[in-house]
N, C-alpha and C. Protein backbone atom coordinates (compact mmCIF):
# COMPACT_ATOMS: atom_id res chain seq x y z
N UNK A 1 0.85 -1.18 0.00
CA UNK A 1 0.00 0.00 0.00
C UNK A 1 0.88 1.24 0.00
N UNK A 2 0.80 1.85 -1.00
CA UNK A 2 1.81 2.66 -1.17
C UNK A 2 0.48 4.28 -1.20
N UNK A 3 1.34 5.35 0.19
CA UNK A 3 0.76 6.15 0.07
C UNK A 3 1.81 7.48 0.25
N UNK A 4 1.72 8.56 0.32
CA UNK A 4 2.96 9.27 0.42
C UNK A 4 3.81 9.76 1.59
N UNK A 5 3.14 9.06 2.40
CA UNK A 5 3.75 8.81 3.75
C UNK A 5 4.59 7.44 3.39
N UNK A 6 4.31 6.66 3.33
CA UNK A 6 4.85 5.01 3.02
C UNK A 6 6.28 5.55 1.60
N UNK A 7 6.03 6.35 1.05
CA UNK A 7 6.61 6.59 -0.25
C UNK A 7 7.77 7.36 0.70
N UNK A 8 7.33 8.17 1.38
CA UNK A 8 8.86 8.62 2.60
C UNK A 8 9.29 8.04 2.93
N UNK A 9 8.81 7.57 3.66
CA UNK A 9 9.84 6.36 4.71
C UNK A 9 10.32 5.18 3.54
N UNK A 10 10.44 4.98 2.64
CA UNK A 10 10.65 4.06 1.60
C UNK A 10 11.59 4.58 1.27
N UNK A 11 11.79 6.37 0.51
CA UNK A 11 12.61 6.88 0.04
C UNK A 11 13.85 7.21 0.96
N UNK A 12 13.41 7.32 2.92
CA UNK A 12 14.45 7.56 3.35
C UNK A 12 15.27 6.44 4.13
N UNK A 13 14.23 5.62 3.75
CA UNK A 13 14.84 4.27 4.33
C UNK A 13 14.84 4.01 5.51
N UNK A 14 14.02 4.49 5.96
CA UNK A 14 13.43 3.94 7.18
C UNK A 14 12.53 2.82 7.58
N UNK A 15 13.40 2.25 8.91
CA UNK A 15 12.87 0.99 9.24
C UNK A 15 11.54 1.45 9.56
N UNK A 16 10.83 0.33 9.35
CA UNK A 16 8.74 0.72 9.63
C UNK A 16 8.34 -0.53 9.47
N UNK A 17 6.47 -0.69 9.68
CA UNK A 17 5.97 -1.80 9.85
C UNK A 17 4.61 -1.30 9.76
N UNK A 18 4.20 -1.91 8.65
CA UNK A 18 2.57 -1.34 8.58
C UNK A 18 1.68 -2.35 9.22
N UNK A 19 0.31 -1.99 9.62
CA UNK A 19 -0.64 -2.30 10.34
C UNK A 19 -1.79 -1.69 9.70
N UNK A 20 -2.95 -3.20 9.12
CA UNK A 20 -3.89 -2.29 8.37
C UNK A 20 -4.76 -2.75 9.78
N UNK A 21 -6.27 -2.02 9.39
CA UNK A 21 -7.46 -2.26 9.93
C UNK A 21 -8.59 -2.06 9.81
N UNK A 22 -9.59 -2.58 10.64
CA UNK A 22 -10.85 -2.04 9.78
C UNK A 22 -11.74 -1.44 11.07
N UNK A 23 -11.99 -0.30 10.70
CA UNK A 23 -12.25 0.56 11.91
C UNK A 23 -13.23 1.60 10.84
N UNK A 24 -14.72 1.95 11.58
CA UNK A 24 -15.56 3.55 10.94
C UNK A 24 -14.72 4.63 11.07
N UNK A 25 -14.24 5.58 10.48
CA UNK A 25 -13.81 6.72 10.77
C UNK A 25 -14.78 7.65 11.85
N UNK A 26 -16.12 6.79 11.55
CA UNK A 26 -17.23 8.23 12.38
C UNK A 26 -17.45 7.03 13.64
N UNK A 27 -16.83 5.76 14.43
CA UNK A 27 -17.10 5.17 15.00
C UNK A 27 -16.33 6.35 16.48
N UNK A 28 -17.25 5.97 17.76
CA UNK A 28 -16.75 6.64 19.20
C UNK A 28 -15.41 5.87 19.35
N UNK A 29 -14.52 6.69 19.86
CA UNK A 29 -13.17 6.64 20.04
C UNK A 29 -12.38 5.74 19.38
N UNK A 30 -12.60 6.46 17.86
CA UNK A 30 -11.89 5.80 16.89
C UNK A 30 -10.46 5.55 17.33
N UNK A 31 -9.51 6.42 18.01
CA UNK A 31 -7.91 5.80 17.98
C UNK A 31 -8.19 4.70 18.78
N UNK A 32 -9.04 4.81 20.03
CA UNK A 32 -8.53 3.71 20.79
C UNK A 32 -9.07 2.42 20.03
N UNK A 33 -9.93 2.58 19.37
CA UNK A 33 -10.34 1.41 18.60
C UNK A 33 -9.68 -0.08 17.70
N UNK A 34 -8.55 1.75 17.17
CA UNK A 34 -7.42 1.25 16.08
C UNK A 34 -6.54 0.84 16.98
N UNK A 35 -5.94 1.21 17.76
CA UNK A 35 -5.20 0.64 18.93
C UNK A 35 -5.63 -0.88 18.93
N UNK A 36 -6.79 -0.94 19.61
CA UNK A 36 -7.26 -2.14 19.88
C UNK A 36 -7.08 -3.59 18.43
N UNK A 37 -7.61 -2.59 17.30
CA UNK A 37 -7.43 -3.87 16.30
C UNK A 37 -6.43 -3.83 16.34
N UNK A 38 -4.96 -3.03 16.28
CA UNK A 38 -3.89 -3.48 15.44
C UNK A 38 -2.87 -3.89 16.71
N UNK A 39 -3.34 -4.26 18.28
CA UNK A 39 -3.12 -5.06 19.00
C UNK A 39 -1.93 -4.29 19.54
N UNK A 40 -1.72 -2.59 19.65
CA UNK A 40 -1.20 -2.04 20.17
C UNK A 40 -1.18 -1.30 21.48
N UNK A 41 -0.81 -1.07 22.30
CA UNK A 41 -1.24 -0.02 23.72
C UNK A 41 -1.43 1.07 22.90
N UNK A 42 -2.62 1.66 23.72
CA UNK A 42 -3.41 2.62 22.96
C UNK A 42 -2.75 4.33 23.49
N UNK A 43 -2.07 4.10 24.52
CA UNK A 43 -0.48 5.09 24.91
C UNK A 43 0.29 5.19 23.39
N UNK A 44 0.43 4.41 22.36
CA UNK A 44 1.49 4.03 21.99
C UNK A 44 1.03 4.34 20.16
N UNK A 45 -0.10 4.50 20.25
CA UNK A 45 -0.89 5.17 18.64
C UNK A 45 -0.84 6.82 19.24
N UNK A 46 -0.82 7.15 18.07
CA UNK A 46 -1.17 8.65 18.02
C UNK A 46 -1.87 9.34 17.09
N UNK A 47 -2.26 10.27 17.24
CA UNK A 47 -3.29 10.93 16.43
C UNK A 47 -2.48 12.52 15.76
N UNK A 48 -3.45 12.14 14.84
CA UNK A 48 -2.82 13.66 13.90
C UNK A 48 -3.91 14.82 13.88
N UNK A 49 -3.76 15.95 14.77
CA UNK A 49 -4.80 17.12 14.45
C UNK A 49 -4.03 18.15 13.56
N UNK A 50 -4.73 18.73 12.81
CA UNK A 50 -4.57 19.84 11.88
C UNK A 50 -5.33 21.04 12.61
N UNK A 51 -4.51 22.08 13.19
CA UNK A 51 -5.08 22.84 14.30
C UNK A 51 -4.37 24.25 13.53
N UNK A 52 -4.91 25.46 14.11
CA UNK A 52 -4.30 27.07 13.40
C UNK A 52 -3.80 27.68 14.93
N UNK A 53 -2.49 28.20 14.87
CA UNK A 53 -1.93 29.03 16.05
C UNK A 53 -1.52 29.71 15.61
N UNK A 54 -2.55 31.03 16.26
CA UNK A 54 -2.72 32.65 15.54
C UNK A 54 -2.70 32.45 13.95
N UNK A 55 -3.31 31.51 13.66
CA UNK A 55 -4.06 31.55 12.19
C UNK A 55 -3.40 30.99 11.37
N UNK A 56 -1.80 30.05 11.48
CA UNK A 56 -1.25 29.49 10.76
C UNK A 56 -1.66 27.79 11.25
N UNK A 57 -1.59 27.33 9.89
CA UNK A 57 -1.51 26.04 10.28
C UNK A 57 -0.27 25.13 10.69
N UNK A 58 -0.95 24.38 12.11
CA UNK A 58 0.30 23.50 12.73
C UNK A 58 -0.22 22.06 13.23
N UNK A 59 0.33 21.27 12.81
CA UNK A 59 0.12 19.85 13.39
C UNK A 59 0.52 19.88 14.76
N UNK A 60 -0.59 18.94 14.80
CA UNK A 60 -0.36 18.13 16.64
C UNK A 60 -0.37 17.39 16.67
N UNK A 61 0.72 16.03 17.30
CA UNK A 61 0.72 14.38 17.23
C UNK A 61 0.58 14.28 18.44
N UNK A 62 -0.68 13.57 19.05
CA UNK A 62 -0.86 12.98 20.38
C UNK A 62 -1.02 12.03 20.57
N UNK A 63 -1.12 11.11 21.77
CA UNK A 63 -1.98 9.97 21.47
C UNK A 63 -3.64 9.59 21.71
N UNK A 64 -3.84 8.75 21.13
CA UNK A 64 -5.16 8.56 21.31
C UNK A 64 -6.05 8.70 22.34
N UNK A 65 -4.99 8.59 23.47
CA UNK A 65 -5.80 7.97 24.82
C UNK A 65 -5.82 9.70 25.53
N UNK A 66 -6.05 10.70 25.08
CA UNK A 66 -6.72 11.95 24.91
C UNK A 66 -6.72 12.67 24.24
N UNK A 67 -6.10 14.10 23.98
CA UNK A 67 -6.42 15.12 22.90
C UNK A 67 -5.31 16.07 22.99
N UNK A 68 -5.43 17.02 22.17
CA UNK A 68 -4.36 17.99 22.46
C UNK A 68 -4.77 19.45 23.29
N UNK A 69 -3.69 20.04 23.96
CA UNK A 69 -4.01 20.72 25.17
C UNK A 69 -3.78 22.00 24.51
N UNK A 70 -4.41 22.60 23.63
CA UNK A 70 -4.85 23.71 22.73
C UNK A 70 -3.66 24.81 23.71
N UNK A 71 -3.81 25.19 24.36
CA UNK A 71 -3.13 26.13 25.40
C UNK A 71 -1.61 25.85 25.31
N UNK A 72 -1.02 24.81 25.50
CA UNK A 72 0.22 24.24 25.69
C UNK A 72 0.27 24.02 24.19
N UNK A 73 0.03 23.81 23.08
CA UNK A 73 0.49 23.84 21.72
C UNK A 73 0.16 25.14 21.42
N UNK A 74 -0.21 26.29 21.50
CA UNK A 74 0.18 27.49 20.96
C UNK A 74 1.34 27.94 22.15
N UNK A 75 1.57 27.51 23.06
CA UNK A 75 2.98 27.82 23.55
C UNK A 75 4.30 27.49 22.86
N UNK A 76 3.98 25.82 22.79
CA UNK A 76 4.89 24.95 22.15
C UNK A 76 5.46 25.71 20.61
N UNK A 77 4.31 26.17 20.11
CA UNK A 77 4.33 26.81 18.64
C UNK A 77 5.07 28.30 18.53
N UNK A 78 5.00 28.54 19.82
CA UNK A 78 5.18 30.07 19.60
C UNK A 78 4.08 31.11 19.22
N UNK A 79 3.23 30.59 19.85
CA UNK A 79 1.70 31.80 19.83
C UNK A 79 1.04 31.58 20.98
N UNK A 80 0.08 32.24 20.81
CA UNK A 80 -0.91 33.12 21.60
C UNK A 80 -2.15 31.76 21.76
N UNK A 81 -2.56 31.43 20.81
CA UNK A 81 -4.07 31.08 20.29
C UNK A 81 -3.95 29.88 19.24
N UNK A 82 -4.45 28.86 19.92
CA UNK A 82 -4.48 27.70 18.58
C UNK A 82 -5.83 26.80 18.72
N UNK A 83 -6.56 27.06 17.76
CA UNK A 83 -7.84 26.17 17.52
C UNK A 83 -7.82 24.96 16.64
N UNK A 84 -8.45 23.97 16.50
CA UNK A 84 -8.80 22.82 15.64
C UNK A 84 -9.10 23.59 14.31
N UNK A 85 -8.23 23.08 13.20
CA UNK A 85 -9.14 23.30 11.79
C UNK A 85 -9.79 23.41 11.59
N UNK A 86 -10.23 24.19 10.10
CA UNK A 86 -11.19 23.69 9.64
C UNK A 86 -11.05 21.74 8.90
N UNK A 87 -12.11 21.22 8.94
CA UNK A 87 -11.79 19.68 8.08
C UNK A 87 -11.31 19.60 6.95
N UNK A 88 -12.53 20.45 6.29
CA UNK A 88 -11.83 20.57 4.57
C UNK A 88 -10.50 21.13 4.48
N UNK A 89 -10.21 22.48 5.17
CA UNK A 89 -8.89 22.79 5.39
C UNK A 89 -7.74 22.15 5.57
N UNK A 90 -8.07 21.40 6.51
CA UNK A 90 -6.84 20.44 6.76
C UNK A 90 -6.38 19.30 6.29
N UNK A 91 -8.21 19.00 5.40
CA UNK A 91 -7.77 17.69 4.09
C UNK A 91 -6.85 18.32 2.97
N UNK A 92 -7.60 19.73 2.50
CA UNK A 92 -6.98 20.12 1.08
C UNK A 92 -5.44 19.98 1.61
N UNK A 93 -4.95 20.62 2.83
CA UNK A 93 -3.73 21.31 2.62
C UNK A 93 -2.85 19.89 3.28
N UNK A 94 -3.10 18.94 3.70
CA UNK A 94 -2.62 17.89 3.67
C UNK A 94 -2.50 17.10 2.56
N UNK A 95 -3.70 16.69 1.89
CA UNK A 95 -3.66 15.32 1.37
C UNK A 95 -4.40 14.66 1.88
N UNK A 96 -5.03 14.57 2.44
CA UNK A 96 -5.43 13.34 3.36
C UNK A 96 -6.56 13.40 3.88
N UNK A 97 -7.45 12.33 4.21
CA UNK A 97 -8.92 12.67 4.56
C UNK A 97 -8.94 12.31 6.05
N UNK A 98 -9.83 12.99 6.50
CA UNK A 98 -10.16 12.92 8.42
C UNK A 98 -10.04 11.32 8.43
N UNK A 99 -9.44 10.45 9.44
CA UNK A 99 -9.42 9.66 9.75
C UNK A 99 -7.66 8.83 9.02
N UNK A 100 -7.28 9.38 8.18
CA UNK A 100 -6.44 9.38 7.52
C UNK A 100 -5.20 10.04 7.43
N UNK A 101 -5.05 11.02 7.77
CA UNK A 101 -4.47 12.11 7.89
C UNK A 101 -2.77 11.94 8.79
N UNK A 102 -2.07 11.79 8.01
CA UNK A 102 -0.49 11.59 8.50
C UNK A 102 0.28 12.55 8.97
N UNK A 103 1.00 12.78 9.60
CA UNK A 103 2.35 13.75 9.86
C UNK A 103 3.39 13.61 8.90
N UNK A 104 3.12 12.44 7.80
CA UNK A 104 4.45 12.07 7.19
C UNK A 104 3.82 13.06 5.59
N UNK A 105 4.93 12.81 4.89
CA UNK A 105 4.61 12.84 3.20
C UNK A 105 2.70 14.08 3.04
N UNK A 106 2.86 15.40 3.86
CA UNK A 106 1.55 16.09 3.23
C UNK A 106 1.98 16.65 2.39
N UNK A 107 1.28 16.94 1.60
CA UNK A 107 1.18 17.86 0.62
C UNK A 107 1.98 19.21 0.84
N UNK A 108 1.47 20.02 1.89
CA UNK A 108 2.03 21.07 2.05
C UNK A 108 2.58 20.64 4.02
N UNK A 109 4.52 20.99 3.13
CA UNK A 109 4.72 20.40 5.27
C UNK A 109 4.60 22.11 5.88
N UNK A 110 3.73 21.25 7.05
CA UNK A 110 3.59 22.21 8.31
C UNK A 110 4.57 22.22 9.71
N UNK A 111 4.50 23.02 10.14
CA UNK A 111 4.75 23.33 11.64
C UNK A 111 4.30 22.30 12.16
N UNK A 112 5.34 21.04 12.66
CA UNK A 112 4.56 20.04 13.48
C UNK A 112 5.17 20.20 14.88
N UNK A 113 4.51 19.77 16.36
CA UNK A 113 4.42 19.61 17.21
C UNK A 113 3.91 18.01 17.85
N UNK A 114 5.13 17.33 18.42
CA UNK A 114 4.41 15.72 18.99
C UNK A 114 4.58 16.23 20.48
N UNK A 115 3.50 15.52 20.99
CA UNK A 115 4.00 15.37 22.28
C UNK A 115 5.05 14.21 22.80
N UNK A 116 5.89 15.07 24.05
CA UNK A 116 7.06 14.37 24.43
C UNK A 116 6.79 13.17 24.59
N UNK A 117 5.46 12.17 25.07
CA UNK A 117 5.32 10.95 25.41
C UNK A 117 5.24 9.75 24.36
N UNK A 118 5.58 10.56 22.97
CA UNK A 118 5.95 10.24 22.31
C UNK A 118 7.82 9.08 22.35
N UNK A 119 8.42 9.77 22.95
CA UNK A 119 10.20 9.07 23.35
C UNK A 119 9.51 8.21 24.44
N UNK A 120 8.32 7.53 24.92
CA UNK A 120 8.46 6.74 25.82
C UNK A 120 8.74 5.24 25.69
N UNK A 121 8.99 5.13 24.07
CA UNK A 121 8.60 3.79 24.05
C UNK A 121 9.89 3.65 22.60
N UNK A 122 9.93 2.22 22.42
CA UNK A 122 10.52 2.15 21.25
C UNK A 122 10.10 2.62 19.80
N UNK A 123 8.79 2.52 19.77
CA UNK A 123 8.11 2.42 18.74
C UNK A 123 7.07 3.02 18.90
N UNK A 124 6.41 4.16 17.63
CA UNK A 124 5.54 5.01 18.07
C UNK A 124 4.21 4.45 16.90
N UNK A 125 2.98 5.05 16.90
CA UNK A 125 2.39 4.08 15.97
C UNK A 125 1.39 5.34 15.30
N UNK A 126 1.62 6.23 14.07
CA UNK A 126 0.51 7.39 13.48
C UNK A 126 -0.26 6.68 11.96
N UNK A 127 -0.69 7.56 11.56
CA UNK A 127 -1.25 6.98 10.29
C UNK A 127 -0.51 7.43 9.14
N UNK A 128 -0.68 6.04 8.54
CA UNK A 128 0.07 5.78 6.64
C UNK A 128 -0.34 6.67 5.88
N UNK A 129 -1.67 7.45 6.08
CA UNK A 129 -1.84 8.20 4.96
C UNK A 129 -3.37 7.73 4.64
N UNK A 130 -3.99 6.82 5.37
CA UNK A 130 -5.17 6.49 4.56
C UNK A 130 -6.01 5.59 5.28
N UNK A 131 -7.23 5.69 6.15
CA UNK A 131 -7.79 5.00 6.97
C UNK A 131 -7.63 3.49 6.60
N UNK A 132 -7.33 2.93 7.93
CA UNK A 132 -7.16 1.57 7.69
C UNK A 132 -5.70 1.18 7.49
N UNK A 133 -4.93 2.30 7.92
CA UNK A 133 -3.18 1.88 7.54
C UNK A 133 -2.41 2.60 8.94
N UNK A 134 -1.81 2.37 9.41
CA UNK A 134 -0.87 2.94 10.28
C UNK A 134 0.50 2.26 9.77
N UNK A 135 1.40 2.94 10.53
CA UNK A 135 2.90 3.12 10.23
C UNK A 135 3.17 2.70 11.24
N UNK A 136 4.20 1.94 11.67
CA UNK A 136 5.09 2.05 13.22
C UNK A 136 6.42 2.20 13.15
N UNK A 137 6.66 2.97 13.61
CA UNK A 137 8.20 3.41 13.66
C UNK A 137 9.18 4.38 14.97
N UNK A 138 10.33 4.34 14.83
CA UNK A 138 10.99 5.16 15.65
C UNK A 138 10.26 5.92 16.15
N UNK A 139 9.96 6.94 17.40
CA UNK A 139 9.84 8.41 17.43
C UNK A 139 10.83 9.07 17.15
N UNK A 140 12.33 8.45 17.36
CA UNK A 140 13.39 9.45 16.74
C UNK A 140 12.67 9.92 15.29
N UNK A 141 12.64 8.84 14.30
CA UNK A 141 12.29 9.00 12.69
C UNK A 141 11.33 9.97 12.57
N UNK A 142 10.49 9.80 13.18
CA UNK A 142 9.17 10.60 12.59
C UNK A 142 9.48 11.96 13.21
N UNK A 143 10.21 12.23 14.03
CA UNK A 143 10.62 13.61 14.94
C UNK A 143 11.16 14.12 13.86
N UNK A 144 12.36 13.58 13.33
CA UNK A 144 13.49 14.21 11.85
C UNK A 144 12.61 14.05 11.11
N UNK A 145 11.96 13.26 10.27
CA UNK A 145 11.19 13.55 8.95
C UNK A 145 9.82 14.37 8.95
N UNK A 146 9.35 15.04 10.23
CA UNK A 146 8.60 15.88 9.84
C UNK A 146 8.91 17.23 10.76
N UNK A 147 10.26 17.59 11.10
CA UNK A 147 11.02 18.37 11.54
C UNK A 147 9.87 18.67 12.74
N UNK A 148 9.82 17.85 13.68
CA UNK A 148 9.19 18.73 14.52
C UNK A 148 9.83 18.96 16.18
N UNK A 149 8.62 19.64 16.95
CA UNK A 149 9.03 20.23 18.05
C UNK A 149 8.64 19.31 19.00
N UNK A 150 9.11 18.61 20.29
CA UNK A 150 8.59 17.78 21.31
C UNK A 150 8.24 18.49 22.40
N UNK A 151 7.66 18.85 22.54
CA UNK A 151 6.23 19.36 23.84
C UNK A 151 5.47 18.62 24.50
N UNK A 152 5.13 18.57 26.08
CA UNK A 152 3.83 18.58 26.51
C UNK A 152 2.33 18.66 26.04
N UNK A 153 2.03 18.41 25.24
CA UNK A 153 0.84 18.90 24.71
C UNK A 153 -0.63 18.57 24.78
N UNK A 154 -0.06 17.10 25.64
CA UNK A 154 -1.35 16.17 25.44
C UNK A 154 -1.64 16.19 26.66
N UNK A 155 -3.42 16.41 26.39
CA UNK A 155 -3.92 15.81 27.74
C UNK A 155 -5.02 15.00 27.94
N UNK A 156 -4.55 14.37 28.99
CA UNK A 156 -5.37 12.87 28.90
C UNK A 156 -7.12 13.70 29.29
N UNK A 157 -7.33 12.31 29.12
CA UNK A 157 -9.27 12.49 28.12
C UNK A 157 -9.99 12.13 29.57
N UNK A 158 -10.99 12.83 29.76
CA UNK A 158 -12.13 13.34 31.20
C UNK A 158 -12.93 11.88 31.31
N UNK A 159 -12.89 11.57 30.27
CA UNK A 159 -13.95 10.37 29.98
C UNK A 159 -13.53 9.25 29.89
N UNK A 160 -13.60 7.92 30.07
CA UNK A 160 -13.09 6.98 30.01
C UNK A 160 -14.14 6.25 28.66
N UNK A 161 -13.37 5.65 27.51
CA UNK A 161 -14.52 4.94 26.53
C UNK A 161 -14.84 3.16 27.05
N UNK A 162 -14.49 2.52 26.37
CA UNK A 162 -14.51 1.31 26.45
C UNK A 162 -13.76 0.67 27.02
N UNK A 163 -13.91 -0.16 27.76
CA UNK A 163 -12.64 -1.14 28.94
C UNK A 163 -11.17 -0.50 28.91
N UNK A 164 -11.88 1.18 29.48
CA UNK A 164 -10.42 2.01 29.81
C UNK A 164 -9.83 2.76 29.13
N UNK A 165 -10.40 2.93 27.75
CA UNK A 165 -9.92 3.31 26.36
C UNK A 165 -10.20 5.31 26.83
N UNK A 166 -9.18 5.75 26.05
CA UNK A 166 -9.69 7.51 26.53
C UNK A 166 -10.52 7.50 25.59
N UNK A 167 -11.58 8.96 26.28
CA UNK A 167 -12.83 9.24 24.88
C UNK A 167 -11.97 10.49 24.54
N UNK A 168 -12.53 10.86 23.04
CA UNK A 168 -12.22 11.50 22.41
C UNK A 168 -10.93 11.67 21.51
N UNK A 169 -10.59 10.05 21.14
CA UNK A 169 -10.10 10.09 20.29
C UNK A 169 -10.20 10.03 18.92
N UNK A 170 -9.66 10.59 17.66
CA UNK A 170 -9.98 10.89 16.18
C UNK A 170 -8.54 10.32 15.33
């Protein structure tokens, strides 16, 4: 499955390991879900928001098992103010459709931001580019290939979903 995330890490030669699945994009706490099929700790997937701080667009990689801490990523970024995208916005200027949506290979690269809990583990787990695909790889790798910043950013989710799963994951 070749997507332009997969087409990076191919071109830079990076070690990786795909994981498909079959998961609704509009299903309740879709990451932890995907977690669950692709038999990963759900600490250990992360999610990709397409968010604006002071009106530019900047990625946020968290993990599933809550959300990003809007306040602490326009710090992280160097602003004032950072809201969630628009959807269409953040498909056009990615590539990529909600549920799909990579840090690797967009269309147009952004200002990315992971959170630090990202280095906790060997292996970090975002999406290929296309619902139903994840990537697993380094957090070193994905830190260098989408030049980003390691922050605090995430904060865990108020709600608990399914046998422990955080709500509000996308």
């Amino acid at each position: 499955m070749t997507t332009p995330a997969t087409a990076l890490l191919a071109k830079q030669k990076v070690k990786h390991a795909l994981h498909t699945y079959d998961v609704s994009a509009d299903a309740p706490n879709y990451g932890a879900l995907v977690a669950q099929a692709i038999g990963a700790p759900a600490a250990r997937v992360f999610k990709t928001l397409v968010t604006e701080v002071d009106g530019a667009l900047t990625v946020a990689v968290v993990p599933v098992t809550g959300d990003v801490d809007l306040k602490a990523l326009a710090s992280a970024a160097g602003g004032k103010r950072a809201v969630l995208a628009d959807r269409d916005l953040a498909e056009k200027t990615t590539g990529y459709v909600r549920g799909g949506i990579s840090p690797l290979g967009q269309r147009k690269r952004l200002p990315t931001v992971i959170d630090e809990s990202a280095l906790d583990g060997d292996t970090v787990f975002v999406s290929a580019g296309k619902r139903g695909l994840q990537v697993e790889l380094a957090p070193a790798d994905l830190v260098r290939l989408t030049s980003a910043k390691l922050a605090p950013i995430a904060r865990t989710a108020k709600a608990a979903g399914p046998e422990g799963w955080g709500a509000g994951a996308t």
